[in-house]
Protein backbone atom coordinates (compact mmCIF):
# COMPACT_ATOMS: atom_id res chain seq x y z
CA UNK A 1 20.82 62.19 13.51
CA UNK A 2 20.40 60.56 10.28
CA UNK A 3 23.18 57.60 11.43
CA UNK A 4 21.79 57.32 14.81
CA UNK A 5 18.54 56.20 13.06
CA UNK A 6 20.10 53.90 11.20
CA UNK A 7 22.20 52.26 14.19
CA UNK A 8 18.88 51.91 16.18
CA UNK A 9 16.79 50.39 13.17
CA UNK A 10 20.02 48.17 12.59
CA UNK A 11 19.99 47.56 15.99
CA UNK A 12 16.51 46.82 16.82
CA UNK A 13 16.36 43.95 13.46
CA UNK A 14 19.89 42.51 15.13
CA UNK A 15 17.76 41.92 18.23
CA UNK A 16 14.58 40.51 16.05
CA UNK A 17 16.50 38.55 14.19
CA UNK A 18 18.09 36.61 17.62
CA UNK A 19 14.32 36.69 19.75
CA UNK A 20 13.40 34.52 16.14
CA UNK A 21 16.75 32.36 16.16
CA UNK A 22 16.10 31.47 20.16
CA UNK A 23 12.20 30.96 19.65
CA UNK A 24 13.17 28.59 16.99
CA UNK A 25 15.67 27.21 19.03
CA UNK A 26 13.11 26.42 21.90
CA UNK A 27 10.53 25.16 19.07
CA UNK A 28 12.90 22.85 17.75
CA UNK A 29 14.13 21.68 21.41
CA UNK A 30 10.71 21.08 22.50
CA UNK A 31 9.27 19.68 18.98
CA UNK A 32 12.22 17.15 18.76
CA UNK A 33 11.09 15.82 22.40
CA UNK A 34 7.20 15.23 20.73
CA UNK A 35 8.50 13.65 17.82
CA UNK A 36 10.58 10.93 19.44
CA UNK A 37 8.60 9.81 22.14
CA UNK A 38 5.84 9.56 18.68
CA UNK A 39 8.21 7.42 17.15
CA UNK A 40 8.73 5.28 20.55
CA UNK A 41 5.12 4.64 20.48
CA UNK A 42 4.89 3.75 17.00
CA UNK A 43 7.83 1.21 16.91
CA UNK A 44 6.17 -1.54 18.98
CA UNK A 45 2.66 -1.52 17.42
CA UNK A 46 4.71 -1.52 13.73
CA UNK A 47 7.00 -4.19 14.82
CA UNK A 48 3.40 -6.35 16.11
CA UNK A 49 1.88 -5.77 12.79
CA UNK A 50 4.86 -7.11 10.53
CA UNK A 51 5.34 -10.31 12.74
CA UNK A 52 1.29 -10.61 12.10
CA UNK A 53 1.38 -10.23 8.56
CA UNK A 54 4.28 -12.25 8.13
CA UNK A 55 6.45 -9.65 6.79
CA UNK A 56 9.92 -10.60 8.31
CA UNK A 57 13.14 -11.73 6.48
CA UNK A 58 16.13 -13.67 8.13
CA UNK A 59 18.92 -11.82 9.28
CA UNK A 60 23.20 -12.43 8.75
CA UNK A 61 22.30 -14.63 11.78
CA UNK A 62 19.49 -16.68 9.88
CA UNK A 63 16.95 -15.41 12.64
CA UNK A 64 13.62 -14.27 11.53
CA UNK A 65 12.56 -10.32 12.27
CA UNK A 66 10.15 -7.71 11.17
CA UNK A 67 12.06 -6.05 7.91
CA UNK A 68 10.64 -2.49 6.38
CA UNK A 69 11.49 -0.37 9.28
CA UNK A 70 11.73 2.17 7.14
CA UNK A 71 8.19 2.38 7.13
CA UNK A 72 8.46 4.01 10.76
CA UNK A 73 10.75 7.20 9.63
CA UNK A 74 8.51 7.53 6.78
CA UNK A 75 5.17 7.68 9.16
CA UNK A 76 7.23 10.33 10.98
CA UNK A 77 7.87 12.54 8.10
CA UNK A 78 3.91 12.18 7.08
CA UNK A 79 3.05 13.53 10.40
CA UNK A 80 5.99 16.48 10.55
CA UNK A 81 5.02 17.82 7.34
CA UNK A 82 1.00 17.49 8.53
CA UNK A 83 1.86 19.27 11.17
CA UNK A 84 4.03 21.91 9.78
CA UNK A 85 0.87 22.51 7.17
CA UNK A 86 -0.99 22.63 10.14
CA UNK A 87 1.35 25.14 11.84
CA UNK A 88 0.91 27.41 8.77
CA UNK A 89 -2.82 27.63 8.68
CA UNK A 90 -3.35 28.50 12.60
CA UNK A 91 -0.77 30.97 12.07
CA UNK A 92 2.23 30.14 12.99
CA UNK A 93 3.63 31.36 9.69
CA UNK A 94 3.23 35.20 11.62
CA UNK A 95 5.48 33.47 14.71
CA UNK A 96 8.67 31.97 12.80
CA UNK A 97 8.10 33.06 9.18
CA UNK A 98 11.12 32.41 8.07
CA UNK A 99 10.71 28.43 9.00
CA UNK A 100 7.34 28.00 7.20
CA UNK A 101 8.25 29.97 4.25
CA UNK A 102 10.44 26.57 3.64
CA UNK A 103 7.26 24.88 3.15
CA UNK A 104 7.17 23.97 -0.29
CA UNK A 105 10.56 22.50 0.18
CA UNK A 106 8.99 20.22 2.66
CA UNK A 107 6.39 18.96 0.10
CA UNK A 108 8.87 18.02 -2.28
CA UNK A 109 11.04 16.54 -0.38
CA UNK A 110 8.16 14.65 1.27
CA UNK A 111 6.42 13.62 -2.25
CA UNK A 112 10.02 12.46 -3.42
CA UNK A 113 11.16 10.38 -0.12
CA UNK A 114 7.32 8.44 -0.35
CA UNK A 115 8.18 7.46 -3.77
CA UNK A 116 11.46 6.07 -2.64
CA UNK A 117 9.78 4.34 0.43
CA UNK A 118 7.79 2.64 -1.67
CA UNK A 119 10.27 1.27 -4.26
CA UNK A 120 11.97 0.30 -1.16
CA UNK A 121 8.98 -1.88 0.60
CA UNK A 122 8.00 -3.47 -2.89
CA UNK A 123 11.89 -4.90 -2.60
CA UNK A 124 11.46 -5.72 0.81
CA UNK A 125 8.49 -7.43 0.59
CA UNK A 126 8.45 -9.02 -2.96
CA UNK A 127 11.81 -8.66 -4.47
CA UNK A 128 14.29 -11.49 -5.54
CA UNK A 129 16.75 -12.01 -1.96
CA UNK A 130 19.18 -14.46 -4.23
CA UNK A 131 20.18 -11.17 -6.87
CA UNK A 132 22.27 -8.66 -5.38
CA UNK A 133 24.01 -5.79 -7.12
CA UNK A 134 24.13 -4.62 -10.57
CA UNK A 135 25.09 -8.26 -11.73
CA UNK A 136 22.94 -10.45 -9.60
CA UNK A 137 19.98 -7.91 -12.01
CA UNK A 138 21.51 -8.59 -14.73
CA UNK A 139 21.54 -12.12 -14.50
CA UNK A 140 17.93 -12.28 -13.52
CA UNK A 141 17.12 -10.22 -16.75
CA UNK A 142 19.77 -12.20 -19.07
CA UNK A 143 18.67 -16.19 -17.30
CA UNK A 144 14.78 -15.32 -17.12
CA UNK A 145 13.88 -12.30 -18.65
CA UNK A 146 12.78 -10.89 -15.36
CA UNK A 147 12.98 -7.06 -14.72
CA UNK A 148 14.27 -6.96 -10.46
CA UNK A 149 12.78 -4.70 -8.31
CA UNK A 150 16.19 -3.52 -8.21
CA UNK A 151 15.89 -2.17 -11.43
CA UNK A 152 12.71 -0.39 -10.64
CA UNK A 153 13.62 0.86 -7.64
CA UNK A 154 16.89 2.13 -9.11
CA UNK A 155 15.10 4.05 -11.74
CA UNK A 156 12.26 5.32 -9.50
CA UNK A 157 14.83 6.68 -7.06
CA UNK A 158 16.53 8.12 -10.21
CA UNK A 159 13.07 9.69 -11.10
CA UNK A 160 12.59 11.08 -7.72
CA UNK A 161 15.92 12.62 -6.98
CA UNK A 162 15.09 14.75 -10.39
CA UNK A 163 11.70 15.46 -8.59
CA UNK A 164 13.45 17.06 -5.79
CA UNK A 165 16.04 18.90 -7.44
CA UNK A 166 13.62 20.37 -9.75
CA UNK A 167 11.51 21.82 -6.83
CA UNK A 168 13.40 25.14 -7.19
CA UNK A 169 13.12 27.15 -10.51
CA UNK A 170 16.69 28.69 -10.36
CA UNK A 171 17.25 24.66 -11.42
CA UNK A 172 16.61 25.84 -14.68
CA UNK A 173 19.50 28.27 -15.11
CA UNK A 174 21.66 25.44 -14.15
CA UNK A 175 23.99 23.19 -16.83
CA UNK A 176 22.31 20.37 -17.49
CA UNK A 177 25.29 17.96 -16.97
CA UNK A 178 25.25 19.41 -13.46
CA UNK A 179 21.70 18.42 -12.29
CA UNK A 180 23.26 14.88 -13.66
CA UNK A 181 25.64 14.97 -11.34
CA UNK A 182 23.40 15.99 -8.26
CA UNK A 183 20.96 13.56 -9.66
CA UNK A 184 24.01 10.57 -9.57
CA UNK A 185 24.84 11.71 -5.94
CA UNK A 186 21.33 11.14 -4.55
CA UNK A 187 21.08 7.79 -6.32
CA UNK A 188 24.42 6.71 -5.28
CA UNK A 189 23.69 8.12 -1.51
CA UNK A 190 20.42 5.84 -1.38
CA UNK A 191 22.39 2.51 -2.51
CA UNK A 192 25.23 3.92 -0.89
CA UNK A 193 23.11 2.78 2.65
CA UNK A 194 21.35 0.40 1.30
CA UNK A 195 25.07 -1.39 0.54
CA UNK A 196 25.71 -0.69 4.34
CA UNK A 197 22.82 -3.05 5.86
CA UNK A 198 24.31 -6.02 6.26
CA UNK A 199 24.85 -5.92 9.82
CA UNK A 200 22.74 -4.41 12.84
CA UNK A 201 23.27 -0.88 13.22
CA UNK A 202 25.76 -0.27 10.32
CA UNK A 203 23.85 1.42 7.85
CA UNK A 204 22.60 3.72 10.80
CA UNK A 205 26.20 4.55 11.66
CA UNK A 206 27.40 5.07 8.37
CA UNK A 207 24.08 7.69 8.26
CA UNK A 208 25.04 9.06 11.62
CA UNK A 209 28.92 9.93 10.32
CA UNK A 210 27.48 11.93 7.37
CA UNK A 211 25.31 13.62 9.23
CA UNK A 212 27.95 14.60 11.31
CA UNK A 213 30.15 15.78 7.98
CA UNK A 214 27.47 17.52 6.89
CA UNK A 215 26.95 19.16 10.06
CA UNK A 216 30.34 20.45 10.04
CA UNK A 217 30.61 21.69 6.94
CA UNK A 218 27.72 24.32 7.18
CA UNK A 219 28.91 27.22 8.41
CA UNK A 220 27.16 28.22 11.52
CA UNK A 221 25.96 31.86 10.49
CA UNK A 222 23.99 30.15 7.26
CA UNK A 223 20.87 30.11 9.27
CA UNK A 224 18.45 29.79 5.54
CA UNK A 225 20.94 26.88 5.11
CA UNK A 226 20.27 25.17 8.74
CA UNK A 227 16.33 26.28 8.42
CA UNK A 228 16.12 24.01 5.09
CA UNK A 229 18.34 21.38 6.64
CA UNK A 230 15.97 21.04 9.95
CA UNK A 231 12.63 21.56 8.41
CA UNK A 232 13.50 18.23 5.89
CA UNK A 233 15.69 16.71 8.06
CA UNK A 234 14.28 16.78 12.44
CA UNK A 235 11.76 13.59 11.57
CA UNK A 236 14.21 11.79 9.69
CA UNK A 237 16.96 11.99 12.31
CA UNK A 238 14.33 11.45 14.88
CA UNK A 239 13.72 8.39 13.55
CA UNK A 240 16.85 6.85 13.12
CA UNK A 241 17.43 7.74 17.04
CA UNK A 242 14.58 5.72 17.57
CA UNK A 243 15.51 2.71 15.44
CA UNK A 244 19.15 3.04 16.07
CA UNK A 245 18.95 0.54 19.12
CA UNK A 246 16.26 -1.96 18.50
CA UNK A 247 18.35 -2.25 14.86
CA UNK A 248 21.58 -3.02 16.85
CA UNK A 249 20.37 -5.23 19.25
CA UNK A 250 18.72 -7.36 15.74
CA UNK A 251 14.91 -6.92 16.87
CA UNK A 252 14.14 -5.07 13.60
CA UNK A 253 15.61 -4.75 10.07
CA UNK A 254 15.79 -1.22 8.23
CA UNK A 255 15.33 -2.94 5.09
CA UNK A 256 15.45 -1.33 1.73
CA UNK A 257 12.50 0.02 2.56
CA UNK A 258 14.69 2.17 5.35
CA UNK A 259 18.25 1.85 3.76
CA UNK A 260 17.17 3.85 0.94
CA UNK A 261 15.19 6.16 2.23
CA UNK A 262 18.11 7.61 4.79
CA UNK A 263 20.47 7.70 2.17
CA UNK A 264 17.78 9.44 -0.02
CA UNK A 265 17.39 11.80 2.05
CA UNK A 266 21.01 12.73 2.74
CA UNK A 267 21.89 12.91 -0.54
CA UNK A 268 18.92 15.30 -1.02
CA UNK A 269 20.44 17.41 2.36
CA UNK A 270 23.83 17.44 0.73
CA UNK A 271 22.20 18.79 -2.44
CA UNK A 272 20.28 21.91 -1.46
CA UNK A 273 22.69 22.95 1.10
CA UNK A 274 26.37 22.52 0.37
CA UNK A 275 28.66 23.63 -2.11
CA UNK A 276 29.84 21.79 -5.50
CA UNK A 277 33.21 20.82 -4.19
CA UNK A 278 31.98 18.52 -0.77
CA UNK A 279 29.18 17.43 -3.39
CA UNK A 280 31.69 16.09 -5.45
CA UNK A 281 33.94 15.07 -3.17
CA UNK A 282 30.61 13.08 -1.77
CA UNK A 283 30.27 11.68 -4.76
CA UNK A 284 34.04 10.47 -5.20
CA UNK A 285 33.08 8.37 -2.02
CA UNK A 286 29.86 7.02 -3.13
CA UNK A 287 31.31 6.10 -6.44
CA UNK A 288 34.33 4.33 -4.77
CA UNK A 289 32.38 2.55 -2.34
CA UNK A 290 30.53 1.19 -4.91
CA UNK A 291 33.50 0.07 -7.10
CA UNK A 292 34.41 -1.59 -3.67
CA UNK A 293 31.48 -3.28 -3.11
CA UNK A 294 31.10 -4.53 -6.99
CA UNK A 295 33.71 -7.05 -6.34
CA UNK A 296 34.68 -7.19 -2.75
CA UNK A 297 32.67 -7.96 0.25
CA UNK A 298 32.29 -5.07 2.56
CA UNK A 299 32.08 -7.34 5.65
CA UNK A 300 35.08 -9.12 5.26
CA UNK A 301 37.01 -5.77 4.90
CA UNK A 302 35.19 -4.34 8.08
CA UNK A 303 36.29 -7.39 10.05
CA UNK A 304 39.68 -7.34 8.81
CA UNK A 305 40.88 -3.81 10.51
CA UNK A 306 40.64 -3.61 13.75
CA UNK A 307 38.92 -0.26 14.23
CA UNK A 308 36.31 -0.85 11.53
CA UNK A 309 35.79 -3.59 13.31
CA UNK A 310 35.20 -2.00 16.71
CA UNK A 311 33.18 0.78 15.77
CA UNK A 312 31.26 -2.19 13.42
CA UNK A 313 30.25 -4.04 16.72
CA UNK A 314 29.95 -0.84 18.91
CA UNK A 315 26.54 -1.38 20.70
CA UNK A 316 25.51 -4.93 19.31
CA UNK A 317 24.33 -7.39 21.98
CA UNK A 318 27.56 -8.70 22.37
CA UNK A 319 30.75 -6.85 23.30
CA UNK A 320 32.62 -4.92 20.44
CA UNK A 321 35.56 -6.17 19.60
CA UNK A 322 38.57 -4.63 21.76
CA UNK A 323 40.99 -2.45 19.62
């Protein structure tokens, strides 16, 4: 009797457990749909009111568009985590709890990414276009004793990557070279885009294939792993779907502003969800596509392969290149 009990209760929380997983399913389904056509709205009347306040900045092409794009994923990620607050207080907590128990997750991550956002549209909109990288700062500093906004975006996004990662108490128990290292990875993530957005679409793509890694390495049965992934990450990607072709067809610019914020925000994902060996393995990449970029230019080794340069063009007004 006693182990016929226990199969039902057993039993009876299996079939719980899946009504919650395929509610949240249909939440997420339907919430995604919201969210986007939100973002579709808010694209035009964003785009209008950078061309109006003259906040544009010439392309590889020379051509003149709105810059700070950004700006849009960032509005969407105000209004997810409003509404997730929202959600909480008219009860919704009582309908998914395990989703809205992530909450204060949310509000770091949110806090964190609107610091970086920031940094990001005080480059776009006032920083020095003629200093790039760690040596075009340098000179600034060592020719006119001039701190970039590189420099102060670099340590604000150093600042708020510790901000995040110090949102969870069991932090503490941690080595301190290790919350180093995760703090290096988010940094090197949010240049690590920022390095890619030279071209239309190619920082989004570059976003879009670590997504996909990181996708792929959760396992599938991890659902407090996917829960903290969507909750931080459904506006973000939201946005990017609806920036991804406006960007490639060169009508608006991610900017810094946008650049950093996406690879912010991954390297923040890849933090609080995977394992130390694909974080450091992540990092391996970041840190060699820096050392690439220091003295190389990433453009001329994307047009020199043929596939890189396909999957470079893929979706651009003109035709891709042909393998």
């Amino acid at each position: 009797m006693a182990a016929s009990w226990e199969t039902a209760v057993c039993s009876e929380r299996h079939t719980m457990e899946s009504l919650e997983t395929a509610d949240m399913l249909m939440v997420w389904l339907l919430y995604t749909v919201i969210m986007f056509g939100l973002g579709w709205t808010l694209l035009p009347g964003w785009m209008r009111f950078m061309i109006n306040h003259k906040l544009t900045d010439c392309n590889y092409a020379g051509e003149r568009i709105p810059t700070a794009g950004g700006i849009v994923i960032c509005l969407l990620l105000l209004i997810h985590s409003v509404i997730i607050k929202g959600a909480a207080y008219l009860g919704g907590n009582t309908f998914i709890p395990s989703l809205f128990a992530k909450q204060s997750l949310l509000n770091e991550f949110t806090l964190a990414a609107i610091v970086v956002v920031f940094l990001g549209f005080l480059d776009d909109a006032v920083g020095h276009k003629s200093f790039k990288g760690f040596a075009g700062h340098w000179r600034l500093w060592k020719e006119h004793r001039v701190v970039s906004t590189g420099v102060l975006k670099a340590t604000g996004v150093s600042m708020a990557a510790l901000l995040f990662i110090f949102h969870d108490s069991a932090v503490l128990r941690q080595p301190i070279y290790w919350i180093a290292v995760q703090c290096l990875l988010i940094v090197l993530a949010s240049n690590s885009i920022n390095l890619l957005d030279t071209r239309p679409g190619r920082a989004l793509k570059g976003f879009g294939i670590l997504v996909v890694v990181l996708a792929a390495a959760l396992p599938s049965g991890e659902s407090a792993k996917w829960q903290e992934l969507m909750i931080m990450a459904l506006p973000i990607l939201v946005a990017a779907a609806v920036l991804l072709v406006p960007d490639l067809r060169g009508r608006i610019m991610l900017g810094d502003t946008g650049a950093n914020l996406l690879g912010f925000a991954m390297g923040c994902w890849i933090v609080q969800v995977t394992g130390w060996k694909l974080q450091l393995l992540l990092l391996l990449v970041f840190v060699v596509l820096h050392g690439i970029t220091w003295r190389l230019s990433l453009s001329k080794i994307i047009d020199s392969n043929r596939v890189l340069s396909w999957f470079d063009g893929l979706g651009r007004g003109s035709r891709p290149n042909k393998i």
